[in-house]
PDB file of N, CA and C in Angstrom:
ATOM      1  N   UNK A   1     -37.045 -73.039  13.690  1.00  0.00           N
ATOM      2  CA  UNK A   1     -37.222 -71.810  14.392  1.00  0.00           C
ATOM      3  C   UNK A   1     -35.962 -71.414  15.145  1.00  0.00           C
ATOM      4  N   UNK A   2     -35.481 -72.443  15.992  1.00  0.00           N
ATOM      5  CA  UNK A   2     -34.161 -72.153  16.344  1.00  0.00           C
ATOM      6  C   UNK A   2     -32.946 -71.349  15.105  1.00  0.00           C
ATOM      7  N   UNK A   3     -32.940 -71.986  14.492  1.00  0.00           N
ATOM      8  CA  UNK A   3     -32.101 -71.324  13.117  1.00  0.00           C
ATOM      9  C   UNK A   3     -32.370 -70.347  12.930  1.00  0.00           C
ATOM     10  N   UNK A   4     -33.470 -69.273  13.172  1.00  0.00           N
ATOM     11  CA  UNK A   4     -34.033 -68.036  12.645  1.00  0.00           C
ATOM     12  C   UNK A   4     -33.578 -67.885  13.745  1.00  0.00           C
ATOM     13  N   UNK A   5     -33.689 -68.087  15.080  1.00  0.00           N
ATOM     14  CA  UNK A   5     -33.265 -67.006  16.003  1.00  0.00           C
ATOM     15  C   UNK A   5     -31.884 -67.044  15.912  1.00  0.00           C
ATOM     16  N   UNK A   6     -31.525 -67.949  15.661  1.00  0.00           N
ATOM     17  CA  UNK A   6     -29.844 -67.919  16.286  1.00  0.00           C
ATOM     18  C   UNK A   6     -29.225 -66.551  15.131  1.00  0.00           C
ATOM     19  N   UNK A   7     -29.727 -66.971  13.944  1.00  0.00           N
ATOM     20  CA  UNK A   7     -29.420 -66.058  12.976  1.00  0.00           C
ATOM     21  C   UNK A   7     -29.604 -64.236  13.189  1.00  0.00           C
ATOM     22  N   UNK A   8     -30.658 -64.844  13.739  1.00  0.00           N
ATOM     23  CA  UNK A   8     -31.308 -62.598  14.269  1.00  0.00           C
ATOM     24  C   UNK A   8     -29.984 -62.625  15.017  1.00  0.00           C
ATOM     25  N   UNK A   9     -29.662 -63.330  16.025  1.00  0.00           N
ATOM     26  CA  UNK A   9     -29.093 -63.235  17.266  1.00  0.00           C
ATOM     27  C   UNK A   9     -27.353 -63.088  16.636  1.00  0.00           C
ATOM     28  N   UNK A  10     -27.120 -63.951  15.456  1.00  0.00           N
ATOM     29  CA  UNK A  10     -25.449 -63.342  14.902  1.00  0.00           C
ATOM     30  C   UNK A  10     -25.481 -61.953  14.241  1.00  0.00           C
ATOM     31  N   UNK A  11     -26.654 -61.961  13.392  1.00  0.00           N
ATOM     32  CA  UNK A  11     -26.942 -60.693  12.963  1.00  0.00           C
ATOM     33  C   UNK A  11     -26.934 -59.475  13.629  1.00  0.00           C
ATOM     34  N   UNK A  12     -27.523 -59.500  14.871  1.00  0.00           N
ATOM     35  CA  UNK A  12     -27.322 -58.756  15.976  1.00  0.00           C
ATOM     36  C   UNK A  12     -25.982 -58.061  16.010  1.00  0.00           C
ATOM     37  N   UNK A  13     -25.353 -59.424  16.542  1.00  0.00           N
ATOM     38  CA  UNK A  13     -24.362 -59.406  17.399  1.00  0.00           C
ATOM     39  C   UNK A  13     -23.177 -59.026  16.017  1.00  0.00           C
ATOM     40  N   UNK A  14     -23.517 -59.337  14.950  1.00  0.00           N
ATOM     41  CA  UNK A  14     -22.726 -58.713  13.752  1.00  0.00           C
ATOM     42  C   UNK A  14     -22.653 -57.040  13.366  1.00  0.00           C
ATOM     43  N   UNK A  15     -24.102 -56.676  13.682  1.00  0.00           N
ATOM     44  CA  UNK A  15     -24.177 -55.351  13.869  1.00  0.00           C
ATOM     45  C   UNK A  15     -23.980 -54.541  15.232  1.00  0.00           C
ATOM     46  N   UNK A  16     -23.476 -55.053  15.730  1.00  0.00           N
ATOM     47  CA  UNK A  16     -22.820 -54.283  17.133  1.00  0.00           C
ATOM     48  C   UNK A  16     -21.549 -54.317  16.867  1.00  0.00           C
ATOM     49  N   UNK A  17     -20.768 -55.555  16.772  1.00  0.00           N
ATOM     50  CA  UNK A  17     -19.714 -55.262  16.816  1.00  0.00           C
ATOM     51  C   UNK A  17     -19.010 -54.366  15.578  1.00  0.00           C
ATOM     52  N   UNK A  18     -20.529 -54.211  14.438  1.00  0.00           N
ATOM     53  CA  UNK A  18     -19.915 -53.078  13.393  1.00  0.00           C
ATOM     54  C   UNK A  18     -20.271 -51.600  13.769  1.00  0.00           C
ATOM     55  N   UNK A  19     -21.090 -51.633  14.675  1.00  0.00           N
ATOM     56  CA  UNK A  19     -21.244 -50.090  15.174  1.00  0.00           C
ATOM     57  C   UNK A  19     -20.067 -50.020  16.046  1.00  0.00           C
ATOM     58  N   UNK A  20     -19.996 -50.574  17.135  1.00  0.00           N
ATOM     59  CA  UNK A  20     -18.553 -50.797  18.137  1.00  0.00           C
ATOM     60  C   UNK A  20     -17.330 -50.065  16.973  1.00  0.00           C
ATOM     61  N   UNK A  21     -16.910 -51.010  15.958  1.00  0.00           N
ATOM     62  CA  UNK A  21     -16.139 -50.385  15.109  1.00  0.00           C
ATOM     63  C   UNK A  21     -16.065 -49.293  14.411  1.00  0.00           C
ATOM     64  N   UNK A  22     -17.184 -48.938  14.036  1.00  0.00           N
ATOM     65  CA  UNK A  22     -17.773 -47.346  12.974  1.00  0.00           C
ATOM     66  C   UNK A  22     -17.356 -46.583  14.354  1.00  0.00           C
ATOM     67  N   UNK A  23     -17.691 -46.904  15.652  1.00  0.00           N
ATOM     68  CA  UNK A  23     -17.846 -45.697  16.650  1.00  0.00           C
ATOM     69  C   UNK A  23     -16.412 -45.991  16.734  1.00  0.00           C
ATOM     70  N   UNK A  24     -15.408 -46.982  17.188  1.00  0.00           N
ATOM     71  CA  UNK A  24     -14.212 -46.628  17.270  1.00  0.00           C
ATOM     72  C   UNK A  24     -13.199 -45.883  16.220  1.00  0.00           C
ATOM     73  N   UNK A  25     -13.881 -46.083  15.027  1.00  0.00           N
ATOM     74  CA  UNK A  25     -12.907 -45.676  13.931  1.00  0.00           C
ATOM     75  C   UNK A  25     -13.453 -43.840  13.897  1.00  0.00           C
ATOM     76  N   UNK A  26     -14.762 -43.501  14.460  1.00  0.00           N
ATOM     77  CA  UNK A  26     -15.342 -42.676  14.717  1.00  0.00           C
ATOM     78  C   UNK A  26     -14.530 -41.609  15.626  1.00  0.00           C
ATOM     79  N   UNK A  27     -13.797 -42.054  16.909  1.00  0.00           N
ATOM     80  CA  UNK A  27     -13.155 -41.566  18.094  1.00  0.00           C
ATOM     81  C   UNK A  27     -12.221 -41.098  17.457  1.00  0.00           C
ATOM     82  N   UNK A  28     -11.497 -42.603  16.808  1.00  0.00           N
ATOM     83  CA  UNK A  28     -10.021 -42.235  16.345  1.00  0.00           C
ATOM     84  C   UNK A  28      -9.887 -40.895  15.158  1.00  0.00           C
ATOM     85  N   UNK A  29     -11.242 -40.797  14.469  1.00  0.00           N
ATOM     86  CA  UNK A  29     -11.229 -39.632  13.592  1.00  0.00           C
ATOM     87  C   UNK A  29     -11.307 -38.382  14.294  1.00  0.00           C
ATOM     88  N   UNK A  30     -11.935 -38.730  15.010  1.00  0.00           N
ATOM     89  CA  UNK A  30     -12.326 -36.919  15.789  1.00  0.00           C
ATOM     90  C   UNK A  30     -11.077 -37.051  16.316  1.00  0.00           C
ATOM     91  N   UNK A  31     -10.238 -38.008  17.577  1.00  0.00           N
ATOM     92  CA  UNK A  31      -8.932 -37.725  18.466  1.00  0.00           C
ATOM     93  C   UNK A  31      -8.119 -37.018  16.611  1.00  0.00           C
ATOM     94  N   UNK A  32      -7.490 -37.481  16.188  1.00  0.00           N
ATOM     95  CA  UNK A  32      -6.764 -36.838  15.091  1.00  0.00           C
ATOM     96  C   UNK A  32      -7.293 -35.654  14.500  1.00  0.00           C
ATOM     97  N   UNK A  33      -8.139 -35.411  14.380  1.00  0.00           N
ATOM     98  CA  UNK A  33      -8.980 -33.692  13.989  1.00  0.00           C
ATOM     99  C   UNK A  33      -8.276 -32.995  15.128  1.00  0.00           C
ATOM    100  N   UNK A  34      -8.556 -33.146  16.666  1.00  0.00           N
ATOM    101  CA  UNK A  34      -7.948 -32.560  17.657  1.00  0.00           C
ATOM    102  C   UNK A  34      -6.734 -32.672  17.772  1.00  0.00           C
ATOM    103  N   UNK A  35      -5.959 -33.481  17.599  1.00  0.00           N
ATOM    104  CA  UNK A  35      -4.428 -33.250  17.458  1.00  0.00           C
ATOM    105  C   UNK A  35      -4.229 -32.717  16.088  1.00  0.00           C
ATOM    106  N   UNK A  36      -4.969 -32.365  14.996  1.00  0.00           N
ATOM    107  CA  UNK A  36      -4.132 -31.765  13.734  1.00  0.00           C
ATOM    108  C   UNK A  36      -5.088 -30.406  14.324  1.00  0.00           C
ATOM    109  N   UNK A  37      -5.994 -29.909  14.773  1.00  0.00           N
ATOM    110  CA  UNK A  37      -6.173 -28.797  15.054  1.00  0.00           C
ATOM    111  C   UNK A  37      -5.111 -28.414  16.169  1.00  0.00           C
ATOM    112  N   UNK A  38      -4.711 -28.908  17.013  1.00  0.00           N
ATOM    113  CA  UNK A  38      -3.950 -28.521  17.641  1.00  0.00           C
ATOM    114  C   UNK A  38      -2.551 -28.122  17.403  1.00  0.00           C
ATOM    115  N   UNK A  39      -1.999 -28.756  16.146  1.00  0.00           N
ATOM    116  CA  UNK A  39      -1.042 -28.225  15.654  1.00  0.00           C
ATOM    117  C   UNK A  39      -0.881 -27.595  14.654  1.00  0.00           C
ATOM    118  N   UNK A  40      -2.133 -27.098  14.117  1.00  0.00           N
ATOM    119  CA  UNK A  40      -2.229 -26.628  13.514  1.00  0.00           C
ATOM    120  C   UNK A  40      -2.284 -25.020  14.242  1.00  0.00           C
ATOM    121  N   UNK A  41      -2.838 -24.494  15.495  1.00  0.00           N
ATOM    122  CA  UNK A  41      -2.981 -23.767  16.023  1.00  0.00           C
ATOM    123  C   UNK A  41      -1.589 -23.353  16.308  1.00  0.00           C
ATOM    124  N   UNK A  42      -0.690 -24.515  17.207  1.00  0.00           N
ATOM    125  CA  UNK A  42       0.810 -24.140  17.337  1.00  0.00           C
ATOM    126  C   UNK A  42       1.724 -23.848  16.160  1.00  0.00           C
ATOM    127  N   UNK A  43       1.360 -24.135  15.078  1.00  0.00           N
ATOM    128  CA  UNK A  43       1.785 -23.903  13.934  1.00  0.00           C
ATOM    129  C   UNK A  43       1.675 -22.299  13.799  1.00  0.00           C
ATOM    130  N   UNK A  44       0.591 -22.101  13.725  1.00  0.00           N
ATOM    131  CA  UNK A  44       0.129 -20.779  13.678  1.00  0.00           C
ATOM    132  C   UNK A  44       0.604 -19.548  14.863  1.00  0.00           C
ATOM    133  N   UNK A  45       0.736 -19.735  15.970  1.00  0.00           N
ATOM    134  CA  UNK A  45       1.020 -19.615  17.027  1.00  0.00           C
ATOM    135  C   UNK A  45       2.557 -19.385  16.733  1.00  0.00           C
ATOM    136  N   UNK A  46       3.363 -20.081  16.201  1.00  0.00           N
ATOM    137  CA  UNK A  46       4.660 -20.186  15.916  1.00  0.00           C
ATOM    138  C   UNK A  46       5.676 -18.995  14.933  1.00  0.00           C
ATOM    139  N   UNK A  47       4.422 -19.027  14.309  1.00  0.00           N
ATOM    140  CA  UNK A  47       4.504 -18.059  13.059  1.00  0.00           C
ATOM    141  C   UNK A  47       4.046 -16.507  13.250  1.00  0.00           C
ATOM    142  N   UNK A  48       2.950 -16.364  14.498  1.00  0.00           N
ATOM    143  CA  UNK A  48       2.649 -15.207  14.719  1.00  0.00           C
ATOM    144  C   UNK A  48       3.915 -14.888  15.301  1.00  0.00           C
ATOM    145  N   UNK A  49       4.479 -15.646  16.544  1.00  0.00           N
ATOM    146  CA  UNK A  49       5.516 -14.972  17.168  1.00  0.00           C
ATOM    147  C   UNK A  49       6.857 -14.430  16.217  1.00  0.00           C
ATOM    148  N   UNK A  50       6.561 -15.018  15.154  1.00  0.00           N
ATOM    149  CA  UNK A  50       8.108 -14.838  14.348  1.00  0.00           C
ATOM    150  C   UNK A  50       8.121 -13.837  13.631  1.00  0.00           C
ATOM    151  N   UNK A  51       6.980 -13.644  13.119  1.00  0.00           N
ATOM    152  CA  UNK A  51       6.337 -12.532  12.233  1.00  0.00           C
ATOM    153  C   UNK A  51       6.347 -11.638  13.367  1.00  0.00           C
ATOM    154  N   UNK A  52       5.977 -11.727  14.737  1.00  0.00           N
ATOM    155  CA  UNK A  52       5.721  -9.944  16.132  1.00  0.00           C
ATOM    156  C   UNK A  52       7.537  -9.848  15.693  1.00  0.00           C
ATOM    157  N   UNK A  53       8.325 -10.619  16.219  1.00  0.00           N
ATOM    158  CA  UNK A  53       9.702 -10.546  15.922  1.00  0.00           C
ATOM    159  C   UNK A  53      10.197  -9.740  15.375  1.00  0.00           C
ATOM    160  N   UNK A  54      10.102 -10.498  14.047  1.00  0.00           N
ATOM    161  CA  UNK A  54      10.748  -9.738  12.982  1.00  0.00           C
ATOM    162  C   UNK A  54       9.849  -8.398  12.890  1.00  0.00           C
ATOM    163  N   UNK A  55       8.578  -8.446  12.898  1.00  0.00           N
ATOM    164  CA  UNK A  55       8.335  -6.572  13.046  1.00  0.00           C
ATOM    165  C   UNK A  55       8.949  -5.815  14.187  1.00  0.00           C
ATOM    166  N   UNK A  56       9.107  -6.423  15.322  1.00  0.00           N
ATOM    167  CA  UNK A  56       9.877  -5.800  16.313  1.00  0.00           C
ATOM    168  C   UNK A  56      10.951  -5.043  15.583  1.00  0.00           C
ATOM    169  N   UNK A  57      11.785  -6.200  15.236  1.00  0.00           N
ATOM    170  CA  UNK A  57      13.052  -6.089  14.745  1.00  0.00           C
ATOM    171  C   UNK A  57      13.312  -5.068  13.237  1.00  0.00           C
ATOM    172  N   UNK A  58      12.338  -4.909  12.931  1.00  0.00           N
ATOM    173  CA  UNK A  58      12.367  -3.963  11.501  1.00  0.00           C
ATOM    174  C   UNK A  58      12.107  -1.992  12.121  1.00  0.00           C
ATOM    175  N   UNK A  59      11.096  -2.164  13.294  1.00  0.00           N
ATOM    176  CA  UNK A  59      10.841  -1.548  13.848  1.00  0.00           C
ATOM    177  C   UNK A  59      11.829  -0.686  14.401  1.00  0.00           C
ATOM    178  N   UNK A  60      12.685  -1.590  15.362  1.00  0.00           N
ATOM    179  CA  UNK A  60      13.641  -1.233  16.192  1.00  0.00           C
ATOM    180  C   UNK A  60      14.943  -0.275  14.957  1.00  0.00           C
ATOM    181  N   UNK A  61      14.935  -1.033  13.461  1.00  0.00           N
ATOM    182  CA  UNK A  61      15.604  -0.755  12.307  1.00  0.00           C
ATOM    183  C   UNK A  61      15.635   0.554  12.429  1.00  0.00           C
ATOM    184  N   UNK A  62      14.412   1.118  12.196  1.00  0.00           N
ATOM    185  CA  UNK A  62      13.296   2.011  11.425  1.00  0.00           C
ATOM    186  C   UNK A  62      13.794   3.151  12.346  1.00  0.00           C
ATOM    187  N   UNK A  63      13.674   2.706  13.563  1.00  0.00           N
ATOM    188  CA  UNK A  63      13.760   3.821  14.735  1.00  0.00           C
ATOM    189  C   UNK A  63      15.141   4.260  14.943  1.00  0.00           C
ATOM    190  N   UNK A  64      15.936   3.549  14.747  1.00  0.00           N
ATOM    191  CA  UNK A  64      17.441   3.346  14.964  1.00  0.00           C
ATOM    192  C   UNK A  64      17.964   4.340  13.881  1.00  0.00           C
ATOM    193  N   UNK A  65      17.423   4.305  12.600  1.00  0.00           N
ATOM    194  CA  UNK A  65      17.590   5.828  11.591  1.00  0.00           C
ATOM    195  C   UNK A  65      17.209   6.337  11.670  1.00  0.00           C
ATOM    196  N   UNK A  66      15.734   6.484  11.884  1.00  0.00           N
ATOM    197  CA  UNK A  66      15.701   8.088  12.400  1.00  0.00           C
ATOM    198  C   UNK A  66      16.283   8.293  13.712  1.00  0.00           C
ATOM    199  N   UNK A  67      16.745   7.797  14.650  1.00  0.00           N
ATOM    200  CA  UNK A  67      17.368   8.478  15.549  1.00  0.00           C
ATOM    201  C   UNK A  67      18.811   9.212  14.806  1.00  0.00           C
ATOM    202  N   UNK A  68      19.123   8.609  14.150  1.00  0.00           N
ATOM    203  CA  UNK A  68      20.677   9.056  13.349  1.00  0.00           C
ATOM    204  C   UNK A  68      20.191   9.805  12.954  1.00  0.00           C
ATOM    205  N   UNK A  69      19.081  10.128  11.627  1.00  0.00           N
ATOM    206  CA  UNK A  69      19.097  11.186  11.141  1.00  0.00           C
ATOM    207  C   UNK A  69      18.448  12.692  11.690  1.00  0.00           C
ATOM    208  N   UNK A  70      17.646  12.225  13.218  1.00  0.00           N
ATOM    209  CA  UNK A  70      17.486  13.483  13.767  1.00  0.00           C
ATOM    210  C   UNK A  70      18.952  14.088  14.529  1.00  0.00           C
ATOM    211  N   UNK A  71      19.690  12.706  15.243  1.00  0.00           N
ATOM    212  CA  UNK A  71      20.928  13.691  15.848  1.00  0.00           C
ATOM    213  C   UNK A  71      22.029  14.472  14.710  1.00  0.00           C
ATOM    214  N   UNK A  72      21.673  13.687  13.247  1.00  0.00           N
ATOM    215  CA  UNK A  72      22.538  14.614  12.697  1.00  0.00           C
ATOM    216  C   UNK A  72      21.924  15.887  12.133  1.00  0.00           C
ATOM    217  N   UNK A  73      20.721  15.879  11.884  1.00  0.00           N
ATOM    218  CA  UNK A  73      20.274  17.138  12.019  1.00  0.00           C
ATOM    219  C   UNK A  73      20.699  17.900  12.985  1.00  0.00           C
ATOM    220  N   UNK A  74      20.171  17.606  14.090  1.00  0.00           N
ATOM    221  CA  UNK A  74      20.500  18.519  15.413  1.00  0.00           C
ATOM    222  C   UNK A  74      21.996  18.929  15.647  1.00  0.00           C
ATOM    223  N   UNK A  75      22.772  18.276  14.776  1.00  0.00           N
ATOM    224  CA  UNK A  75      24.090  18.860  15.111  1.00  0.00           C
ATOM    225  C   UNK A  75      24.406  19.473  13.823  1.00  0.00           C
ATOM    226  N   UNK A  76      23.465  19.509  12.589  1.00  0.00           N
ATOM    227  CA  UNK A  76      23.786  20.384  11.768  1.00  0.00           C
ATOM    228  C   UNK A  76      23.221  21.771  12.289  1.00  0.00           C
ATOM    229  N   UNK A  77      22.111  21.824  12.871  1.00  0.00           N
ATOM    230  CA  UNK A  77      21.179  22.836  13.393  1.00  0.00           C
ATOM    231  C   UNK A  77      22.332  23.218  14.425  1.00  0.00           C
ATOM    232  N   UNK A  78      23.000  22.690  15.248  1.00  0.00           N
ATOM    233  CA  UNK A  78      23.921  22.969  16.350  1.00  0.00           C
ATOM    234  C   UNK A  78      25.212  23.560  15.656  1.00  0.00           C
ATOM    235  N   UNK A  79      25.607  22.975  14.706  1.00  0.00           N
ATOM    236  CA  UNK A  79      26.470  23.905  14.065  1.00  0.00           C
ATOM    237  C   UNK A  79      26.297  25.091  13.501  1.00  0.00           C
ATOM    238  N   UNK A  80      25.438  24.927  12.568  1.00  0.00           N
ATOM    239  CA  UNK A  80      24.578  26.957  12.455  1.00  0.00           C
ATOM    240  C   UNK A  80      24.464  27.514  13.586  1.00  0.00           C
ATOM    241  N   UNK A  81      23.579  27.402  14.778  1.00  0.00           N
ATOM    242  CA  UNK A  81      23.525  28.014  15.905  1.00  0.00           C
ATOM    243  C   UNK A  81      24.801  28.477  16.371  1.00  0.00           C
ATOM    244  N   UNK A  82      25.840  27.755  16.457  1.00  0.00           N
ATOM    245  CA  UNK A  82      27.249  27.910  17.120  1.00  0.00           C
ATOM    246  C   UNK A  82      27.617  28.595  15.977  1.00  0.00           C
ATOM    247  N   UNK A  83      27.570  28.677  14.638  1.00  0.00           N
ATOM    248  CA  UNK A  83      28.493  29.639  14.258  1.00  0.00           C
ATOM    249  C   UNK A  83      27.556  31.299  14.251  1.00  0.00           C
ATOM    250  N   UNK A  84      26.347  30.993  14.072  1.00  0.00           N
ATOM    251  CA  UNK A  84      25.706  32.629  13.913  1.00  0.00           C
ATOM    252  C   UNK A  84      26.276  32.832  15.480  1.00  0.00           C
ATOM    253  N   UNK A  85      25.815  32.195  16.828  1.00  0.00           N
ATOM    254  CA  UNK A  85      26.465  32.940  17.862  1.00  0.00           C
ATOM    255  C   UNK A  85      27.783  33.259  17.824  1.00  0.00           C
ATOM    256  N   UNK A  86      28.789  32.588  17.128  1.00  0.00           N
ATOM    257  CA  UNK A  86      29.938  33.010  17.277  1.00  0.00           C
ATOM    258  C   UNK A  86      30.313  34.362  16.413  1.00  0.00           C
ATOM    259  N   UNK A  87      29.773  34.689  15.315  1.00  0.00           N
ATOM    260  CA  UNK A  87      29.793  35.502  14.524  1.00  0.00           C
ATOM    261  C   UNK A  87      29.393  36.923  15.376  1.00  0.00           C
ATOM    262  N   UNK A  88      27.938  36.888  15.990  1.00  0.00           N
ATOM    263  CA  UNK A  88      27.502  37.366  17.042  1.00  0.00           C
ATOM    264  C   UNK A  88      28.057  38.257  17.573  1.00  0.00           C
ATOM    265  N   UNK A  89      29.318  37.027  18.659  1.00  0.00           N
ATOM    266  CA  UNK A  89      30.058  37.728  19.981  1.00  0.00           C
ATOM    267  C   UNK A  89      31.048  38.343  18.878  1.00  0.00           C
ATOM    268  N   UNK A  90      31.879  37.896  17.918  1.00  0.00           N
ATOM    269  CA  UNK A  90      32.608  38.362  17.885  1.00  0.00           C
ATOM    270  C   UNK A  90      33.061  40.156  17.502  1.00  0.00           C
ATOM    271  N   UNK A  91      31.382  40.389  16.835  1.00  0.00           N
ATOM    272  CA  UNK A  91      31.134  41.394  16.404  1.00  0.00           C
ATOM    273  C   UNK A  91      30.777  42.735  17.698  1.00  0.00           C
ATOM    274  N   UNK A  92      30.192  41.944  18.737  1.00  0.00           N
ATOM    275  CA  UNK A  92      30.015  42.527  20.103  1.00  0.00           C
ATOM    276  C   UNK A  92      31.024  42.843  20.520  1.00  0.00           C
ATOM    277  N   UNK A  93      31.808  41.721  20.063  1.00  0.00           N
ATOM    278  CA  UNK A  93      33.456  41.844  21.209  1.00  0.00           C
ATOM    279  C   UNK A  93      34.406  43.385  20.393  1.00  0.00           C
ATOM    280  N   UNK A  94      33.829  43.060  18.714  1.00  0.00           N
ATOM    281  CA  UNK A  94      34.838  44.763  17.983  1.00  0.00           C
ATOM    282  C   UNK A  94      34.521  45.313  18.492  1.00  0.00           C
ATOM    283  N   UNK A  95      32.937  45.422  18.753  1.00  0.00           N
ATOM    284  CA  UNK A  95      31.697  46.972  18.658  1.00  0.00           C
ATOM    285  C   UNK A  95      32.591  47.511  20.425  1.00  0.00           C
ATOM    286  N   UNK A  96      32.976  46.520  21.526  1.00  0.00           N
ATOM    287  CA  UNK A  96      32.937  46.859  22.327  1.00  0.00           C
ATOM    288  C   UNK A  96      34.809  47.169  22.179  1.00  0.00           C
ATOM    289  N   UNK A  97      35.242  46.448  21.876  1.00  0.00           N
ATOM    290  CA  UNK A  97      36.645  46.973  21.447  1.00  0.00           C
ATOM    291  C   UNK A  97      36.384  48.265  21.161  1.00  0.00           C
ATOM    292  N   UNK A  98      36.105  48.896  19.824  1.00  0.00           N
ATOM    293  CA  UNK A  98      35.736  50.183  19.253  1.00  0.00           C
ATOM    294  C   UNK A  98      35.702  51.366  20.566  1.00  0.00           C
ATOM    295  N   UNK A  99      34.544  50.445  21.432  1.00  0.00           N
ATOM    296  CA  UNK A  99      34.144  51.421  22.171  1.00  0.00           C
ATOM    297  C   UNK A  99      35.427  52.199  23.176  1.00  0.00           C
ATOM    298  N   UNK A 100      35.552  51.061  23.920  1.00  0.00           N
ATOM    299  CA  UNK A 100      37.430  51.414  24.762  1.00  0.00           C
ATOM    300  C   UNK A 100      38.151  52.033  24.499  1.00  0.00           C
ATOM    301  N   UNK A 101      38.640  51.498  22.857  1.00  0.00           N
ATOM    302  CA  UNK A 101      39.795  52.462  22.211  1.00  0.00           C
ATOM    303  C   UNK A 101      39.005  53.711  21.386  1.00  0.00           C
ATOM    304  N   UNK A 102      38.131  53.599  21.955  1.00  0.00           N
ATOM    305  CA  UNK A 102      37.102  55.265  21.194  1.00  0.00           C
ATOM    306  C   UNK A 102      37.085  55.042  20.115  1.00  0.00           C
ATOM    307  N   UNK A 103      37.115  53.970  18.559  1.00  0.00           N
ATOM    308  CA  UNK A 103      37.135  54.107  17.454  1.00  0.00           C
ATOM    309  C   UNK A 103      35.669  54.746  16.956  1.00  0.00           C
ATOM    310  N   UNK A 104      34.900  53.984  17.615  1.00  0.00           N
ATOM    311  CA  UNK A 104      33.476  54.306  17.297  1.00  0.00           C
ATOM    312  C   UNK A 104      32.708  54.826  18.506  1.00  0.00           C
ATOM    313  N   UNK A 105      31.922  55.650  18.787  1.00  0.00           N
ATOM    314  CA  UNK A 105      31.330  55.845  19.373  1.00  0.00           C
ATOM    315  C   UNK A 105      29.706  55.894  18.984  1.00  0.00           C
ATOM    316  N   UNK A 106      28.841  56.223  20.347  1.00  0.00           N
ATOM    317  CA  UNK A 106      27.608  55.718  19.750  1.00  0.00           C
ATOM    318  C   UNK A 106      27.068  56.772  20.182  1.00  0.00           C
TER     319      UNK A 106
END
């Protein structure tokens, strides 16, 4: 009878120290899930910022030509303007010449 107990009693004590182990090898699986999720997140994290970046930076591109191509508009538009006004006065300036030296009258 002794022999049967002692036996329950290694058996026991055989199955504890294999749960003890299943649960430690258990921890150590989940701790590593949380550190590969975790870098997996900074991973990700890493990549969003590089990717906001570089759209920044394509952005900033983007904007940077059309700013060129509106100021050169505007100074093509500024050059028509400046020459119809100049055309303008200068025609004001005969009409009023004319007028002084009496060529034309109105």
């Amino acid at each position: 009878m002794k022999d049967i107990v002692k036996k329950i009693m290694e058996s026991e004590k055989e199955v504890r120290a294999s749960v003890e182990t299943a649960r430690t090898e258990a921890q150590q699986i989940v701790r590593d899930a949380e550190a590969k999720n975790r870098e997996i997140i900074e991973q990700g994290r890493q990549k969003a910022v590089i990717e906001g970046q570089n759209l920044l930076e394509s952005m900033k591109r983007e904007a940077e030509e059309e700013r060129k191509v509106q100021v050169s508009q505007v100074s093509v538009d500024t050059d028509a303007v400046m020459k119809k006004r100049g055309n303008e006065i200068d025609r004001t300036v005969a009409m009023i010449k004319d007028l002084v030296t009496g060529k034309n009258r109105i």
